[in-house]
C-alpha atoms as a PDB file:
ATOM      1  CA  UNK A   1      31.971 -37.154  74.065  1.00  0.00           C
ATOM      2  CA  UNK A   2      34.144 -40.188  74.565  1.00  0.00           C
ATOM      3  CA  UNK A   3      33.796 -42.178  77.983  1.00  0.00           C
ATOM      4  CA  UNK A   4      36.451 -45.201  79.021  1.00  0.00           C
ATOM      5  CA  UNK A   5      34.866 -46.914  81.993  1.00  0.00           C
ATOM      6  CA  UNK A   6      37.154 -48.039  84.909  1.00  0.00           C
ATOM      7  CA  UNK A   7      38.154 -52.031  85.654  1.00  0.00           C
ATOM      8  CA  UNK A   8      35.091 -53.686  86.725  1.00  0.00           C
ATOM      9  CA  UNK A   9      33.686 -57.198  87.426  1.00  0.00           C
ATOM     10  CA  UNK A  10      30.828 -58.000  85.847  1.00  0.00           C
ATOM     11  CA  UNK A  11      28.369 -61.211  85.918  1.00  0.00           C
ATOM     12  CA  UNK A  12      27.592 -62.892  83.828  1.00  0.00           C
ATOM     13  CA  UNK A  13      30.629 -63.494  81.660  1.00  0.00           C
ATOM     14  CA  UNK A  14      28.721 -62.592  78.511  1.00  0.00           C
ATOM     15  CA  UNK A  15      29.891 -59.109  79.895  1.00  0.00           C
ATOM     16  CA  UNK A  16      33.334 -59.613  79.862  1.00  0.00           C
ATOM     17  CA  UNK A  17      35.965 -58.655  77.557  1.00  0.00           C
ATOM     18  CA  UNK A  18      36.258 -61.876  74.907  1.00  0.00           C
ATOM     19  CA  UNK A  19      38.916 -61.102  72.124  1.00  0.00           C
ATOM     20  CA  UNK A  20      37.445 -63.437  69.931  1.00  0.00           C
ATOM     21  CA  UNK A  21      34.667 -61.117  69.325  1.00  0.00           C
ATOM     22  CA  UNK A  22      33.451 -59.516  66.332  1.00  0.00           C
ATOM     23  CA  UNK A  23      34.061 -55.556  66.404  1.00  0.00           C
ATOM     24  CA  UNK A  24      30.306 -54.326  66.614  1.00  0.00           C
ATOM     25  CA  UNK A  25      29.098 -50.208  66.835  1.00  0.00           C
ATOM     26  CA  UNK A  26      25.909 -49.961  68.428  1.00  0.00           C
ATOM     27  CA  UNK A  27      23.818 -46.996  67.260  1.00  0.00           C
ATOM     28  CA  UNK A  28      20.266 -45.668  68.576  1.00  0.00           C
ATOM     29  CA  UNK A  29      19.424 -43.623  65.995  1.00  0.00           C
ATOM     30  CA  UNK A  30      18.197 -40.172  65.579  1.00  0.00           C
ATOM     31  CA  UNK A  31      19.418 -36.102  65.482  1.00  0.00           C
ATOM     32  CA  UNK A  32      20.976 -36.982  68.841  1.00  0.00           C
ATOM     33  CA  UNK A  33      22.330 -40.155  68.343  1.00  0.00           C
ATOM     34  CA  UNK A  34      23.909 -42.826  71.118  1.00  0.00           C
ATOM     35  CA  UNK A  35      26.648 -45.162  70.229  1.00  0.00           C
ATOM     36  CA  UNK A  36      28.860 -47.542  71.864  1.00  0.00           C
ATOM     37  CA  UNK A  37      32.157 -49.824  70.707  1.00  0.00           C
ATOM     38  CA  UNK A  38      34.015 -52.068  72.680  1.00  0.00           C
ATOM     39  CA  UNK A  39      37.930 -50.709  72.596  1.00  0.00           C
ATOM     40  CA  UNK A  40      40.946 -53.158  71.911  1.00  0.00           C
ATOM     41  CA  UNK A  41      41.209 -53.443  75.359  1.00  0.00           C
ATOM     42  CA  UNK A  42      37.745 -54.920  76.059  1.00  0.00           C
ATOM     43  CA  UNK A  43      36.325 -51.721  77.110  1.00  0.00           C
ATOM     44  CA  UNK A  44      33.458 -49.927  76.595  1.00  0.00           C
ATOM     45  CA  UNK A  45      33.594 -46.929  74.786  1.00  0.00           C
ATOM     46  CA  UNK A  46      30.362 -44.923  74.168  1.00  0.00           C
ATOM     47  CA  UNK A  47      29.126 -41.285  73.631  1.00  0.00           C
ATOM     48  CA  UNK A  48      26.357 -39.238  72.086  1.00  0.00           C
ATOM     49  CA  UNK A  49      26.481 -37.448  68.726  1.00  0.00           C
ATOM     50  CA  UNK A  50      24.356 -34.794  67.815  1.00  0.00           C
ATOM     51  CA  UNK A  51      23.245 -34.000  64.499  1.00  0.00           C
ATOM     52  CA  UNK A  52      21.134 -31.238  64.588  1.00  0.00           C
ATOM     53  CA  UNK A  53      21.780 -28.173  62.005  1.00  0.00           C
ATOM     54  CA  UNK A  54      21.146 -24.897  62.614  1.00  0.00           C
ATOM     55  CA  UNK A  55      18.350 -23.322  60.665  1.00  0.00           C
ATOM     56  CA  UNK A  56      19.901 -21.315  58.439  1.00  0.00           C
ATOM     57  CA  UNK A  57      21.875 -24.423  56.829  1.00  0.00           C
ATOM     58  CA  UNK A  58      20.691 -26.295  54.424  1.00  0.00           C
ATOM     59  CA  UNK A  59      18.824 -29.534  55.292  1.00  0.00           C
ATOM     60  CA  UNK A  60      21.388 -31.931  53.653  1.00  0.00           C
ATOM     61  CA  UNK A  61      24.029 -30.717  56.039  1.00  0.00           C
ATOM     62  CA  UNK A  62      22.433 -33.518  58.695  1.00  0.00           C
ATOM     63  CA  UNK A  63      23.024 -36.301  56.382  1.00  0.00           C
ATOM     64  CA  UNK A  64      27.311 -35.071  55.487  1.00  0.00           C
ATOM     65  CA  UNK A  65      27.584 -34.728  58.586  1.00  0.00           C
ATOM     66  CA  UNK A  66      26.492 -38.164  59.614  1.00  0.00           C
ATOM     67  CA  UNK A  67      27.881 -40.113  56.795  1.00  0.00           C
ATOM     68  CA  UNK A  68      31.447 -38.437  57.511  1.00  0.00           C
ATOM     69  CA  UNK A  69      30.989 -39.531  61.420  1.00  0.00           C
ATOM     70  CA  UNK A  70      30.303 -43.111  59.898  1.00  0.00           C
ATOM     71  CA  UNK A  71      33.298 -42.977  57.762  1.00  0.00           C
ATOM     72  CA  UNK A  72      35.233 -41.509  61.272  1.00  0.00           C
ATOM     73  CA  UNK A  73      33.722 -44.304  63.020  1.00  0.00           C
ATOM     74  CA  UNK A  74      34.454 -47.229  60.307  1.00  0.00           C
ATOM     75  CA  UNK A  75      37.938 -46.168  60.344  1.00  0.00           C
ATOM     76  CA  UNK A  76      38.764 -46.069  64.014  1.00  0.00           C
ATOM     77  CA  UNK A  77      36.922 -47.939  65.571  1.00  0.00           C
ATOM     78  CA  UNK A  78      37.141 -50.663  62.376  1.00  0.00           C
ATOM     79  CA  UNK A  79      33.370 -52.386  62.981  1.00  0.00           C
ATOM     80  CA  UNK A  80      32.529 -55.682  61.645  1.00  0.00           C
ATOM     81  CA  UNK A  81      28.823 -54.833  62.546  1.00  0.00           C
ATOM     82  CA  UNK A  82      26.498 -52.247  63.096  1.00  0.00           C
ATOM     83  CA  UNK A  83      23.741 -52.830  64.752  1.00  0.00           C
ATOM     84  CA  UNK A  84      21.097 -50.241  65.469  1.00  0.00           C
ATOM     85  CA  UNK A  85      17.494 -49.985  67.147  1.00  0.00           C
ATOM     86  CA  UNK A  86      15.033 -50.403  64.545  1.00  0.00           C
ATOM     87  CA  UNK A  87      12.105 -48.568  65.038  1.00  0.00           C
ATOM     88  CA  UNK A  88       8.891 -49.884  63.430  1.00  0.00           C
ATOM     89  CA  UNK A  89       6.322 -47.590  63.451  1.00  0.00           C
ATOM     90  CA  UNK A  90       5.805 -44.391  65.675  1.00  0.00           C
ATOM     91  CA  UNK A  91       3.196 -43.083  68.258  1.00  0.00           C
ATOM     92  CA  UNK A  92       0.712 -40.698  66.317  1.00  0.00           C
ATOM     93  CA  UNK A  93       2.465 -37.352  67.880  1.00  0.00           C
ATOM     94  CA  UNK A  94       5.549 -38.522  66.427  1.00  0.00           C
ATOM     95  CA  UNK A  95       4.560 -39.879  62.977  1.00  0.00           C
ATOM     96  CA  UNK A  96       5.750 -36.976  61.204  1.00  0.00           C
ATOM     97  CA  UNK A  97       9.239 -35.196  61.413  1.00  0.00           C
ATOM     98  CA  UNK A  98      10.494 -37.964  63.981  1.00  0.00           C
ATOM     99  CA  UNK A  99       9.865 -40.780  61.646  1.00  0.00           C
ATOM    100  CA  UNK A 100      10.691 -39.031  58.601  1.00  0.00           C
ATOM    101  CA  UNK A 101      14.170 -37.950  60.499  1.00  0.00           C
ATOM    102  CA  UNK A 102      14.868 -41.763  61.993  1.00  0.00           C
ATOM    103  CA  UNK A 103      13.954 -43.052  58.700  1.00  0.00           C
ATOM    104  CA  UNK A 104      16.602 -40.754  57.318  1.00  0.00           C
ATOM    105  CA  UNK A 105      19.195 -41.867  59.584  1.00  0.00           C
ATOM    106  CA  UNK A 106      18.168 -45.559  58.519  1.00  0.00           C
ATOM    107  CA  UNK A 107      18.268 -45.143  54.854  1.00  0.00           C
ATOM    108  CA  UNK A 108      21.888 -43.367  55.265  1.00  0.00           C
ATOM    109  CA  UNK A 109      23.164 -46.312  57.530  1.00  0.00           C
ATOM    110  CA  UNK A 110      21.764 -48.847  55.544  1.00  0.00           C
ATOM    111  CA  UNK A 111      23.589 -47.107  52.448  1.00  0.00           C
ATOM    112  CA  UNK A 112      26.433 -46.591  54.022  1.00  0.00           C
ATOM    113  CA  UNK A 113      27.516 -50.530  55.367  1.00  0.00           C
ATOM    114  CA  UNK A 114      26.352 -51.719  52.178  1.00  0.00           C
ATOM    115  CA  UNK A 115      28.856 -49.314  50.564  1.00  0.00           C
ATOM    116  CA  UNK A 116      31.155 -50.415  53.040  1.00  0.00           C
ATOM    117  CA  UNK A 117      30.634 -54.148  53.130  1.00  0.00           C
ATOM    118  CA  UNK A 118      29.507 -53.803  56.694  1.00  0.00           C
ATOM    119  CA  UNK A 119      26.635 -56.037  57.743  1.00  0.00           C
ATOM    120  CA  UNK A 120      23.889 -54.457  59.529  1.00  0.00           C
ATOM    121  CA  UNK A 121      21.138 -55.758  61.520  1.00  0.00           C
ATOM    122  CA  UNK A 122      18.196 -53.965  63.182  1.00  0.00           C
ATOM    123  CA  UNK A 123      17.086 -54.566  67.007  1.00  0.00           C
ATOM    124  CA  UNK A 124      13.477 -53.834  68.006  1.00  0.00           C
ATOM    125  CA  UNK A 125      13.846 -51.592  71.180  1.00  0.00           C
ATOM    126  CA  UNK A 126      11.352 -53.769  72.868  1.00  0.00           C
ATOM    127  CA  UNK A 127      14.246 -56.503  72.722  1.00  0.00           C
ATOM    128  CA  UNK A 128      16.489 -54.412  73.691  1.00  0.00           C
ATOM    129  CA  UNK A 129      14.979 -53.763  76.976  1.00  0.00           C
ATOM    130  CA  UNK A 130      13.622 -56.540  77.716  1.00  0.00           C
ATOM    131  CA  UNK A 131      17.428 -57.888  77.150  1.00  0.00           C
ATOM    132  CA  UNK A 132      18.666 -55.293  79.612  1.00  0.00           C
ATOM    133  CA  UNK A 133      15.767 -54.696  81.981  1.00  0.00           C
ATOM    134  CA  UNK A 134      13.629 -58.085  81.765  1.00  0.00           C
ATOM    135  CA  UNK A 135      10.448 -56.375  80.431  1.00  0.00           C
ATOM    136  CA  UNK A 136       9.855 -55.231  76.615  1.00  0.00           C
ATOM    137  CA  UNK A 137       8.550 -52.884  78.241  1.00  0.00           C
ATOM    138  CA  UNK A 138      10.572 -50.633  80.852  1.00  0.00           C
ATOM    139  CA  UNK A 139      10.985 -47.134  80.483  1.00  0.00           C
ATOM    140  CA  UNK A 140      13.940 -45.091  79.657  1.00  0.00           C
ATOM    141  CA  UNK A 141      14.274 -45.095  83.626  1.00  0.00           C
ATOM    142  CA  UNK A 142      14.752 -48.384  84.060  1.00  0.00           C
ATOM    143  CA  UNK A 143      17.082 -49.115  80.910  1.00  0.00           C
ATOM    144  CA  UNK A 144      19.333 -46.211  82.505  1.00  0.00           C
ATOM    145  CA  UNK A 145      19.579 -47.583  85.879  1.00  0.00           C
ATOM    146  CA  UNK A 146      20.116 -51.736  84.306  1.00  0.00           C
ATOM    147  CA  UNK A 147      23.364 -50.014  82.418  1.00  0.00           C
ATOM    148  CA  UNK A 148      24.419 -48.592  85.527  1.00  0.00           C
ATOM    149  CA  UNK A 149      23.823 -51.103  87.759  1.00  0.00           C
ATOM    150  CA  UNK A 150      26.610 -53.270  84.858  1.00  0.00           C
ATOM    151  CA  UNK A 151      29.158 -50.595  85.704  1.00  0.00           C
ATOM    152  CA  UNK A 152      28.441 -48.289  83.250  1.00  0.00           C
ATOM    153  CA  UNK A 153      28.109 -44.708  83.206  1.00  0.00           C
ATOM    154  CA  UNK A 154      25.538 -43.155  80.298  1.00  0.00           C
ATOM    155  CA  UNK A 155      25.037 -39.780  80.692  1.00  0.00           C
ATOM    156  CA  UNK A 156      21.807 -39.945  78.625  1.00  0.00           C
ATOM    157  CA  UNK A 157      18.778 -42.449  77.960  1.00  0.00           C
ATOM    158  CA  UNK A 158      20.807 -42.174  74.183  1.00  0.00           C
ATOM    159  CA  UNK A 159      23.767 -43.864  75.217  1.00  0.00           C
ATOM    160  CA  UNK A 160      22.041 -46.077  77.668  1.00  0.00           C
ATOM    161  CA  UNK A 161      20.324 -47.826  74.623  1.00  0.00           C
ATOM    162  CA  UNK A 162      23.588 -48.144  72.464  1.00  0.00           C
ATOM    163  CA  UNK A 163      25.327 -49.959  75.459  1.00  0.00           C
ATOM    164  CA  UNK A 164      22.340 -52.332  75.818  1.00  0.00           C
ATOM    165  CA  UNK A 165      22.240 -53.022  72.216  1.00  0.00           C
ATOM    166  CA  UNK A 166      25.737 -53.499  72.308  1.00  0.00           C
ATOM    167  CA  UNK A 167      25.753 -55.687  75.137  1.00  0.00           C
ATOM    168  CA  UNK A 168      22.663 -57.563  73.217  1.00  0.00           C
ATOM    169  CA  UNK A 169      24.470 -57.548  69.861  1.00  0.00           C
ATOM    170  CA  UNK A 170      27.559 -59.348  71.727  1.00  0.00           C
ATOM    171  CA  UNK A 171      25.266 -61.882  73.402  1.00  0.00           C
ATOM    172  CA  UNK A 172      23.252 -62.387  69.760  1.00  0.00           C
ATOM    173  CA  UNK A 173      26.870 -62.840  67.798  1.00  0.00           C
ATOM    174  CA  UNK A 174      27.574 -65.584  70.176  1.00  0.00           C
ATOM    175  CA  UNK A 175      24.230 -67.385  69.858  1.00  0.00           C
ATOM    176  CA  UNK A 176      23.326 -66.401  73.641  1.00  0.00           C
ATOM    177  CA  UNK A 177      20.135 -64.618  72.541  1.00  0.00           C
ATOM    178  CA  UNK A 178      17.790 -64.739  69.517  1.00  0.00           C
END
């Protein structure tokens, strides 16, 4: 799913389109995965990839799958950087498939760019929020509703945290943030 978002205005100009800078894909990472791209034009391009397998294929399907949407992605949208929310540690319901499948999805990435001569960085998704919302803190809610209220239009909390970490990873590249 590919979204263009109309003209907007948008304060402050950290937002707006700059062509000096660097070409960065923004990934939140797991079986359903958000990602967001700024286009030549300046604007926003974002969407949500899924990368669940049925259960009759075999498990490394997940992982061809994603690594030939990376190469798709490298060579279109032609990143500089990927950056991607970097989950440390998970709540104790979650410690086992989740963080064995995120993990999975980080080992591949990291793999990948360094195959690629891409340079990666991580983003804790407490700075992503608090980047977007003001608090480390908010809930998917209120990370949804501080993309929208910038003009944008996620569809899911997936590609509401690939357009903030986009919009952070612009912001970071030009020193803005640390």
């Amino acid at each position: 799913m590919l979204i263009k978002n109309p003209p907007r205005i948008l304060t402050p100009d950290l937002f707006e389109p700059d062509p000096d800078r660097p070409r960065i894909l923004a990934l939140d990472l797991m079986s359903v995965l958000g990602w967001a791209c700024r286009s030549d034009d300046g604007q926003i391009l974002y969407g949500t990839e899924t990368f669940q397998t049925a259960q009759v294929s075999s498990p490394g399907m997940k992982w061809l799958r994603y690594r030939n949407w990376l190469r798709r992605m490298r060579e279109e949208g032609r990143p500089e950087w990927v950056f991607f929310e970097e989950v440390k540690g998970f709540p104790p319901k979650n410690r086992g498939r989740d963080s064995r499948i995120y993990y999975g999805f980080e080992h591949h990435l990291t793999a990948f760019c360094a195959a690629a001569k891409l340079d990666c960085q991580g983003v804790s998704p407490g700075t992503i929020k608090k980047f977007v919302t003001g608090s480390g803190a908010a809930p998917k809610e209120a990370v949804i509703s501080a993309v929208k209220a910038l003009g944008h239009h996620p569809t899911d909390s997936n590609q509401a945290d690939a357009i903030a970490l986009l919009l952070y990873a612009e912001a970071y590249m030009k020193g803005e943030v640390g």
